[in-house]
C-alpha atoms as a PDB file:
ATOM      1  CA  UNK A   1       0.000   0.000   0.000  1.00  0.00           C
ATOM      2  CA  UNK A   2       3.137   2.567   0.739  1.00  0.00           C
ATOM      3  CA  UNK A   3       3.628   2.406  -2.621  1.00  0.00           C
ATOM      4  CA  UNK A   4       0.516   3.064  -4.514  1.00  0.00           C
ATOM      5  CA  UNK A   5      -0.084   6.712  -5.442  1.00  0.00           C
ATOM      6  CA  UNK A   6      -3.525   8.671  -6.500  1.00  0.00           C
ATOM      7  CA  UNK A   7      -3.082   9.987 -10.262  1.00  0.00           C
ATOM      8  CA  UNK A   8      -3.245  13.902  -9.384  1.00  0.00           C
ATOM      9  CA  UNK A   9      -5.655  14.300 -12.219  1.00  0.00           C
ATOM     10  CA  UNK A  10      -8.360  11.588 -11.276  1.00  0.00           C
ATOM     11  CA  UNK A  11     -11.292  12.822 -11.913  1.00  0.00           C
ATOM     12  CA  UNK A  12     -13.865  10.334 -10.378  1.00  0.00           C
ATOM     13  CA  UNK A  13     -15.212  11.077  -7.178  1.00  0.00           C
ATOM     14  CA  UNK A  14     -17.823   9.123  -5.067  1.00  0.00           C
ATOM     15  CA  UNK A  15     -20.759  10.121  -2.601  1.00  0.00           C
ATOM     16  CA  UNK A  16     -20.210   8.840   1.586  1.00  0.00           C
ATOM     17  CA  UNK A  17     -22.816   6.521   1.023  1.00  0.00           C
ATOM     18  CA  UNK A  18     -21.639   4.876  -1.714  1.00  0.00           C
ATOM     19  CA  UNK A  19     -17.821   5.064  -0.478  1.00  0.00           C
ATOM     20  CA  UNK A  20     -19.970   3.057   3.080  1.00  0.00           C
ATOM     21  CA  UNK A  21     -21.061   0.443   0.454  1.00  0.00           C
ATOM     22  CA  UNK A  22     -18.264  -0.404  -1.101  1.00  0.00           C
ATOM     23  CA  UNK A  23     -16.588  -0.475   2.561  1.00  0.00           C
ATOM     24  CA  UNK A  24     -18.999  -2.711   3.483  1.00  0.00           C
ATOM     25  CA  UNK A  25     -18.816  -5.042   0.247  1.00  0.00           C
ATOM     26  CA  UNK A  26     -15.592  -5.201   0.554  1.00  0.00           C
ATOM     27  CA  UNK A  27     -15.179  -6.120   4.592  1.00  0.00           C
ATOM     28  CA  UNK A  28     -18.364  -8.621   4.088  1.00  0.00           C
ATOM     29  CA  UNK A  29     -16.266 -10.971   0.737  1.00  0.00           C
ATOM     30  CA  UNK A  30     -13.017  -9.907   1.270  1.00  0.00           C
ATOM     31  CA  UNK A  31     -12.788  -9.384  -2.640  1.00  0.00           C
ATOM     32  CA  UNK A  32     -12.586  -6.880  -4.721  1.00  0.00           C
ATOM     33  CA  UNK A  33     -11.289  -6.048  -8.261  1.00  0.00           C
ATOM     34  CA  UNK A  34      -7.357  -5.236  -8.579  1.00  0.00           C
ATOM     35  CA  UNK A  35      -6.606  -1.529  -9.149  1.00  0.00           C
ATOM     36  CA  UNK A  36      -4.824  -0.968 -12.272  1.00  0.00           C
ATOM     37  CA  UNK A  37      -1.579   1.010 -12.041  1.00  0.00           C
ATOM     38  CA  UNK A  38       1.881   2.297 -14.078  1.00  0.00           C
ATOM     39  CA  UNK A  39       5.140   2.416 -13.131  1.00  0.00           C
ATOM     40  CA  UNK A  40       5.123   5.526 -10.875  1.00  0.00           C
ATOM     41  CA  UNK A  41       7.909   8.327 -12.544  1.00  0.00           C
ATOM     42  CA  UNK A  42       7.855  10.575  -9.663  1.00  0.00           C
ATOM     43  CA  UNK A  43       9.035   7.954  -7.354  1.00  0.00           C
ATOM     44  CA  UNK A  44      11.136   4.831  -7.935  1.00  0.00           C
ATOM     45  CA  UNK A  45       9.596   1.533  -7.155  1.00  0.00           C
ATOM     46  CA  UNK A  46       6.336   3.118  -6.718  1.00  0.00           C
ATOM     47  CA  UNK A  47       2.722   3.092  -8.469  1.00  0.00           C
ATOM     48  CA  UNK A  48       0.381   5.232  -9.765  1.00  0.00           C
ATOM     49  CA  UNK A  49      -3.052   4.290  -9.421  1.00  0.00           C
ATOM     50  CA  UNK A  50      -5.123   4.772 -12.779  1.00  0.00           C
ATOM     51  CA  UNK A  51      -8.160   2.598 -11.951  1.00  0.00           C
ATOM     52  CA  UNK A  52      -9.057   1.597  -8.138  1.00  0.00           C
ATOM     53  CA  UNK A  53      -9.042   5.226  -6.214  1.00  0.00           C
ATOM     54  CA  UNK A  54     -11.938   4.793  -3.947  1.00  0.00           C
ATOM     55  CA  UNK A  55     -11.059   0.892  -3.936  1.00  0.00           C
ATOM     56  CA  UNK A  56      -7.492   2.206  -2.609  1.00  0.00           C
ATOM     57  CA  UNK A  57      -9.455   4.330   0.093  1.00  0.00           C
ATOM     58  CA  UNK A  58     -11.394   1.355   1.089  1.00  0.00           C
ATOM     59  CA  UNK A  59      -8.869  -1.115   1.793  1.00  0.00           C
ATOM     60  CA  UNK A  60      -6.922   1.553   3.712  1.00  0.00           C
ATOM     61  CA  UNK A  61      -9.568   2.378   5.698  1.00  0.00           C
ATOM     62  CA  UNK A  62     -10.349  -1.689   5.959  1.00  0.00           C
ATOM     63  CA  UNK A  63      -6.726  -1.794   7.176  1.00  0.00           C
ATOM     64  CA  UNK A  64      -5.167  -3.878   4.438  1.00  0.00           C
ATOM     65  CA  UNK A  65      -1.461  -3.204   4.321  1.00  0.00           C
ATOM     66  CA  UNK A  66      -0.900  -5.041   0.547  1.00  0.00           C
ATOM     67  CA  UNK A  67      -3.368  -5.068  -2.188  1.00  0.00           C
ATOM     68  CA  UNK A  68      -3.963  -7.194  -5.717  1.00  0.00           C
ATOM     69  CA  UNK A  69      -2.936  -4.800  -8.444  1.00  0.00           C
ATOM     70  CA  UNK A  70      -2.645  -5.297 -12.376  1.00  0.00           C
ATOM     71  CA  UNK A  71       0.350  -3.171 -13.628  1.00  0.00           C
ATOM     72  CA  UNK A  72       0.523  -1.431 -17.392  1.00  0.00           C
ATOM     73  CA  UNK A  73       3.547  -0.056 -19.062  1.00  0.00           C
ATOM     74  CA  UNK A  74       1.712   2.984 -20.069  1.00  0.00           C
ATOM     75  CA  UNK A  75       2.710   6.743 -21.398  1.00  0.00           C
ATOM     76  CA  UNK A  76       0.740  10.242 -19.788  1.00  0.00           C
ATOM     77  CA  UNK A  77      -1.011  10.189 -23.034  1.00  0.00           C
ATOM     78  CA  UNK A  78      -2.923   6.799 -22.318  1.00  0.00           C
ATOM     79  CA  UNK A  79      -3.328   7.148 -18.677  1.00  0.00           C
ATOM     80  CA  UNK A  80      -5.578  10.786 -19.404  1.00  0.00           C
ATOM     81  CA  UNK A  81      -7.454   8.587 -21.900  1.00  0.00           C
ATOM     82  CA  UNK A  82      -8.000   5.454 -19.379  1.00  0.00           C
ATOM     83  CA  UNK A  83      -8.883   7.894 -16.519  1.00  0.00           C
ATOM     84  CA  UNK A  84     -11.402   9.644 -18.656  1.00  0.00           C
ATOM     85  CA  UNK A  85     -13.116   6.110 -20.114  1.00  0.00           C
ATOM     86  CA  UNK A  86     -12.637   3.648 -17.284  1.00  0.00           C
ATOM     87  CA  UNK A  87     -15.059   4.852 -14.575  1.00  0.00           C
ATOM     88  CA  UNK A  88     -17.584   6.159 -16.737  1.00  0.00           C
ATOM     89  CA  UNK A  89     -18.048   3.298 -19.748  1.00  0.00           C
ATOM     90  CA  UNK A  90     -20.579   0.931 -19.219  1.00  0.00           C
ATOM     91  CA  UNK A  91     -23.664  -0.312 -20.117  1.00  0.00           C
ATOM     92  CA  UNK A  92     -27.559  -0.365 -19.352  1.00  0.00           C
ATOM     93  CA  UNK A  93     -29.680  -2.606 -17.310  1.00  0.00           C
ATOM     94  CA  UNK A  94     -31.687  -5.322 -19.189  1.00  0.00           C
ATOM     95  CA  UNK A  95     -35.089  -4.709 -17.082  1.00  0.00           C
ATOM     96  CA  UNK A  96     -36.317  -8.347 -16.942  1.00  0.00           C
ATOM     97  CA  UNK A  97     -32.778  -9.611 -16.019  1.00  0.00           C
ATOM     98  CA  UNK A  98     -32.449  -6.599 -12.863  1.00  0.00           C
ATOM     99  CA  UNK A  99     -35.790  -7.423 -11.355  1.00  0.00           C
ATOM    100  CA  UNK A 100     -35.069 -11.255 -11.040  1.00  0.00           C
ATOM    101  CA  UNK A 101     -31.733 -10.462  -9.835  1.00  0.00           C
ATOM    102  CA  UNK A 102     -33.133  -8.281  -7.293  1.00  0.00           C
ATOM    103  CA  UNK A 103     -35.570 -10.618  -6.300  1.00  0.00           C
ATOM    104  CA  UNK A 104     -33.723 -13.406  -5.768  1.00  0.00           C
ATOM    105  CA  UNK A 105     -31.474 -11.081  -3.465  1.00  0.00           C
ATOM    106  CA  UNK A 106     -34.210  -9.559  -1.751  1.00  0.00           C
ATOM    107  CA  UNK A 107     -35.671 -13.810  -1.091  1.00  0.00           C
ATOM    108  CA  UNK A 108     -32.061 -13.965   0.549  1.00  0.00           C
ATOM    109  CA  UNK A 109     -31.670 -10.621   2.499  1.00  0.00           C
ATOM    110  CA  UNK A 110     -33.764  -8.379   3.898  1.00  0.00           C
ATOM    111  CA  UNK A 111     -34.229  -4.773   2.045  1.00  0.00           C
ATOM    112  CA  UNK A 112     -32.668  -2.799   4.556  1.00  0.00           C
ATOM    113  CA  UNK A 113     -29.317  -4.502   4.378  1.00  0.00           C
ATOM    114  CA  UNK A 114     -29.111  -4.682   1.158  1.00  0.00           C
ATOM    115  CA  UNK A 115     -29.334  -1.295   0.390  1.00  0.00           C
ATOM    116  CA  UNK A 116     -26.347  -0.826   2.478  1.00  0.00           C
ATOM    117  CA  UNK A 117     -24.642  -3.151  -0.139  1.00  0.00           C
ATOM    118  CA  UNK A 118     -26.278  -2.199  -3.451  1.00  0.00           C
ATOM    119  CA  UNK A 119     -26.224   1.244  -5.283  1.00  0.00           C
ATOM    120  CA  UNK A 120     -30.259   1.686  -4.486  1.00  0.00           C
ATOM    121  CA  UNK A 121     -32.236   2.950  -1.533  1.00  0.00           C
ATOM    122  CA  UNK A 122     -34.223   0.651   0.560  1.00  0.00           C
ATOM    123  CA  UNK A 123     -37.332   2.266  -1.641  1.00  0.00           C
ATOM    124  CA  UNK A 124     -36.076   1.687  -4.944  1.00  0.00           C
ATOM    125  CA  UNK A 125     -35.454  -1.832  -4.034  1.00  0.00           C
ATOM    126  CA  UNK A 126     -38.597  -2.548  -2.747  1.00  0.00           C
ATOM    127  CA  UNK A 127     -40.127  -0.764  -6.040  1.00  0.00           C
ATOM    128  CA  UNK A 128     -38.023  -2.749  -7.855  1.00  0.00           C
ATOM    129  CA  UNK A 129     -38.804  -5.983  -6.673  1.00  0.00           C
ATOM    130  CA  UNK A 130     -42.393  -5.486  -7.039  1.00  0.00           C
ATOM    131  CA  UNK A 131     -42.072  -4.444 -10.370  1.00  0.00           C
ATOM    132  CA  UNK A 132     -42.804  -7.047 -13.150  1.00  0.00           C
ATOM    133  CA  UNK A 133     -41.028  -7.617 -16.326  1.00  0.00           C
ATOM    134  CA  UNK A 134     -42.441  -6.859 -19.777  1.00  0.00           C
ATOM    135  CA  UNK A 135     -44.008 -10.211 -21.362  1.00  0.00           C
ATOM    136  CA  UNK A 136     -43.195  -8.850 -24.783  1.00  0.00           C
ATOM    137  CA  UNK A 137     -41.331  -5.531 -25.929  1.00  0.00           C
ATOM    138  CA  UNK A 138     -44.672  -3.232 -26.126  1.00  0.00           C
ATOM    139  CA  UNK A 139     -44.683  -1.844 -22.730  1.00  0.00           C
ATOM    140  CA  UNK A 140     -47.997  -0.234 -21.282  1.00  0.00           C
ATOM    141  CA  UNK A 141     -47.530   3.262 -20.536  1.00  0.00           C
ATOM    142  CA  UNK A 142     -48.013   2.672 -16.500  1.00  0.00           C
ATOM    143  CA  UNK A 143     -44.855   0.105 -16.782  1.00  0.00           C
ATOM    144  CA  UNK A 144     -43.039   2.975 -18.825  1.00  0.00           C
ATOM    145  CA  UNK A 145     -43.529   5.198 -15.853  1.00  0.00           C
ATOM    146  CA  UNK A 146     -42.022   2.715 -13.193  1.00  0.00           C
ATOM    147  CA  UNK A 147     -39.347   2.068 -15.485  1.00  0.00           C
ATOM    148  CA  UNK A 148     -37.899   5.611 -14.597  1.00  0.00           C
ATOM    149  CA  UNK A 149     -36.704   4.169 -11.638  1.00  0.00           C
ATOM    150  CA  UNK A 150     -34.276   2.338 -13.901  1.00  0.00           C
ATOM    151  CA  UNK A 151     -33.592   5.487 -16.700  1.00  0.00           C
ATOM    152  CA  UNK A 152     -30.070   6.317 -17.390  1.00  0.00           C
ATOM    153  CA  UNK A 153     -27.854   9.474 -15.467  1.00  0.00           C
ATOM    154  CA  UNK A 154     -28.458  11.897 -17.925  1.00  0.00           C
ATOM    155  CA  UNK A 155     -25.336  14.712 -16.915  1.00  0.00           C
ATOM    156  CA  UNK A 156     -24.856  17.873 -18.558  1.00  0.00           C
ATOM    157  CA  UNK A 157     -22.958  20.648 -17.489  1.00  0.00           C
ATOM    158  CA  UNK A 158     -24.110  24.499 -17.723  1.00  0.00           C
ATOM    159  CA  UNK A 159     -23.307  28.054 -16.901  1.00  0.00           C
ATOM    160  CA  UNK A 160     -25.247  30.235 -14.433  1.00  0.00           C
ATOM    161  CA  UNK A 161     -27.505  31.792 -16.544  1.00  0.00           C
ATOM    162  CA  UNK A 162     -28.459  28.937 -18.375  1.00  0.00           C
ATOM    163  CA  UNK A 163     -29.052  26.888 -14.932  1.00  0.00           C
ATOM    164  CA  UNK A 164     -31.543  30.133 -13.898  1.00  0.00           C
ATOM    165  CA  UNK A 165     -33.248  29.591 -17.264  1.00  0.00           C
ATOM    166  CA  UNK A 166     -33.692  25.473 -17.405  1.00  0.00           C
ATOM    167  CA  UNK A 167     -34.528  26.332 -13.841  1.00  0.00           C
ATOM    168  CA  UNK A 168     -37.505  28.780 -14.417  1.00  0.00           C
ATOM    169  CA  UNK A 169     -38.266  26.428 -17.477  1.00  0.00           C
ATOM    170  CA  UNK A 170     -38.650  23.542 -15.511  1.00  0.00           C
ATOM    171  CA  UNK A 171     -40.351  24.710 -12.685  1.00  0.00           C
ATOM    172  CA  UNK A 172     -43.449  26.416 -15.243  1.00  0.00           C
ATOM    173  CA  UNK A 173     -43.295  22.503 -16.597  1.00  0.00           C
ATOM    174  CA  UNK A 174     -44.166  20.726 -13.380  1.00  0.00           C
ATOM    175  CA  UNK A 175     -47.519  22.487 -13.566  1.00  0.00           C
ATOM    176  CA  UNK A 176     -48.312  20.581 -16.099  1.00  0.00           C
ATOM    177  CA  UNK A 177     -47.349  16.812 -15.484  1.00  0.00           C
ATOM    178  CA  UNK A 178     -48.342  14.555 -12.644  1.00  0.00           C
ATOM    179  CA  UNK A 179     -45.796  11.863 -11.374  1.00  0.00           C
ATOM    180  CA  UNK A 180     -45.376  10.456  -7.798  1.00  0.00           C
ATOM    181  CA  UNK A 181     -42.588  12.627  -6.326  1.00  0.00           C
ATOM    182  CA  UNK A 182     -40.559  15.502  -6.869  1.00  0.00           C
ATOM    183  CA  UNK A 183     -37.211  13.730  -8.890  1.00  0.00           C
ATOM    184  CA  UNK A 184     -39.514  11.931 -11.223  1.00  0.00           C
ATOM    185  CA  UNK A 185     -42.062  15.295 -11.850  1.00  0.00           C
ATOM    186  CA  UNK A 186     -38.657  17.233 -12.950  1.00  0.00           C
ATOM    187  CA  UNK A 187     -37.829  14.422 -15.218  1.00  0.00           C
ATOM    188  CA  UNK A 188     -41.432  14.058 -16.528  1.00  0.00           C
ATOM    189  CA  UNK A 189     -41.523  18.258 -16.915  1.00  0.00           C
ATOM    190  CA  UNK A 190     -38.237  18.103 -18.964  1.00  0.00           C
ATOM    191  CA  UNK A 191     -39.416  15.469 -20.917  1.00  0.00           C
ATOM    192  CA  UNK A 192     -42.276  18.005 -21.742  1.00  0.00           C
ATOM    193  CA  UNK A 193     -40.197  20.872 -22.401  1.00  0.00           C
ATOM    194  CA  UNK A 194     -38.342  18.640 -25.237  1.00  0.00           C
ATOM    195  CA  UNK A 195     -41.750  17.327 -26.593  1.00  0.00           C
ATOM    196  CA  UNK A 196     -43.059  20.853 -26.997  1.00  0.00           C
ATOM    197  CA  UNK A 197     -40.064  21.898 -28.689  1.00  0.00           C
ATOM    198  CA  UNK A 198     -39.942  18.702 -31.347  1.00  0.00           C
ATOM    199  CA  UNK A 199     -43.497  19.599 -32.022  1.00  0.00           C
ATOM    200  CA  UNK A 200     -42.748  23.130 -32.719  1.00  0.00           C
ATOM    201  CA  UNK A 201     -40.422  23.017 -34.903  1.00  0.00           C
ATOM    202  CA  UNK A 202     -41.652  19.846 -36.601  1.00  0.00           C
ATOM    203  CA  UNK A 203     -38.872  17.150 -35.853  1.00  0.00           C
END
């Protein structure tokens, strides 16, 4: 561990709660995935971390003196590019496939503790696991509107003025769409906003 070293320009960061999960996942297995580093150039017989940060945290915190790590021979250029793809590629949940997984967890482990394992409240799992899967690929409109629970992180990043204006835009939207609480009414009101603007301009 004395000779692993953050990459000063890591840009992944992750919430308390989910740092407390993977804590916990960690100290409950006693496995977890080997960090990737490069020969460190800074410091002889040293690392640099490019994938495993918050891993690194956790098994310092766990009070792990060595730790599995996968080393590649790899230039500044690379190591921008693998810090900017690693945490952040990935792909989508197959809806059918996540509800039977979380059911058969939830038939093992009560809900509370495993939100304090999974990346989901105690709520969304219980939503979850009472959801059921499509029989065929029309979905009703009600299952559309549970599947939100599920929806992709859609990020974008904007100025001040534009925030006050998406702001103003979105809050005169919620008027008009009903939904069960507030995240999901600011979804459903920017989903309006874009509908009203494909139909205005005839996309």
């Amino acid at each position: 561990m004395d000779k692993l070293i953050p990459h000063p320009g890591n840009p992944n960061r992750m919430s308390k709660a989910n740092f407390a999960k993977l804590v916990r996942n960690i100290q409950r297995t006693s496995r977890y995935e080997p960090l990737v580093v490069r020969p460190a150039s800074e410091r002889q017989d040293c690392f640099q971390i490019i994938n495993g940060h918050n891993r690194c945290r956790a098994l310092r915190e766990l009070g792990y003196k060595t730790v599995d790590v996968v080393v590649w021979d790899i230039d500044d250029k690379d190591a921008d590019i693998l810090l900017a793809t690693l945490n952040h590629l990935g792909g989508s949940d197959v809806l059918e496939k996540k509800l039977a997984l979380l059911k058969r967890l939830n038939q093992r482990m009560q809900t509370r503790e495993l939100a304090k394992l999974l990346p989901h409240t105690a709520k969304q799992i219980e939503r979850l696991a009472n959801l059921k899967g499509p029989a065929h690929p029309d979905h009703n409109s009600k299952l559309k509107t549970q599947n939100l629970i599920l929806a992709n992180p859609f990020v974008f990043f904007v100025n001040d003025q534009q925030r006050k204006i998406i702001d103003k835009a979105v809050s005169v939207a919620m008027s008009k769409v009903e939904a069960r609480n507030k995240a999901m009414k600011r979804t459903a009101a920017l989903t309006y906003i874009a509908q009203r603007f494909i139909t205005t301009v005839n996309l």
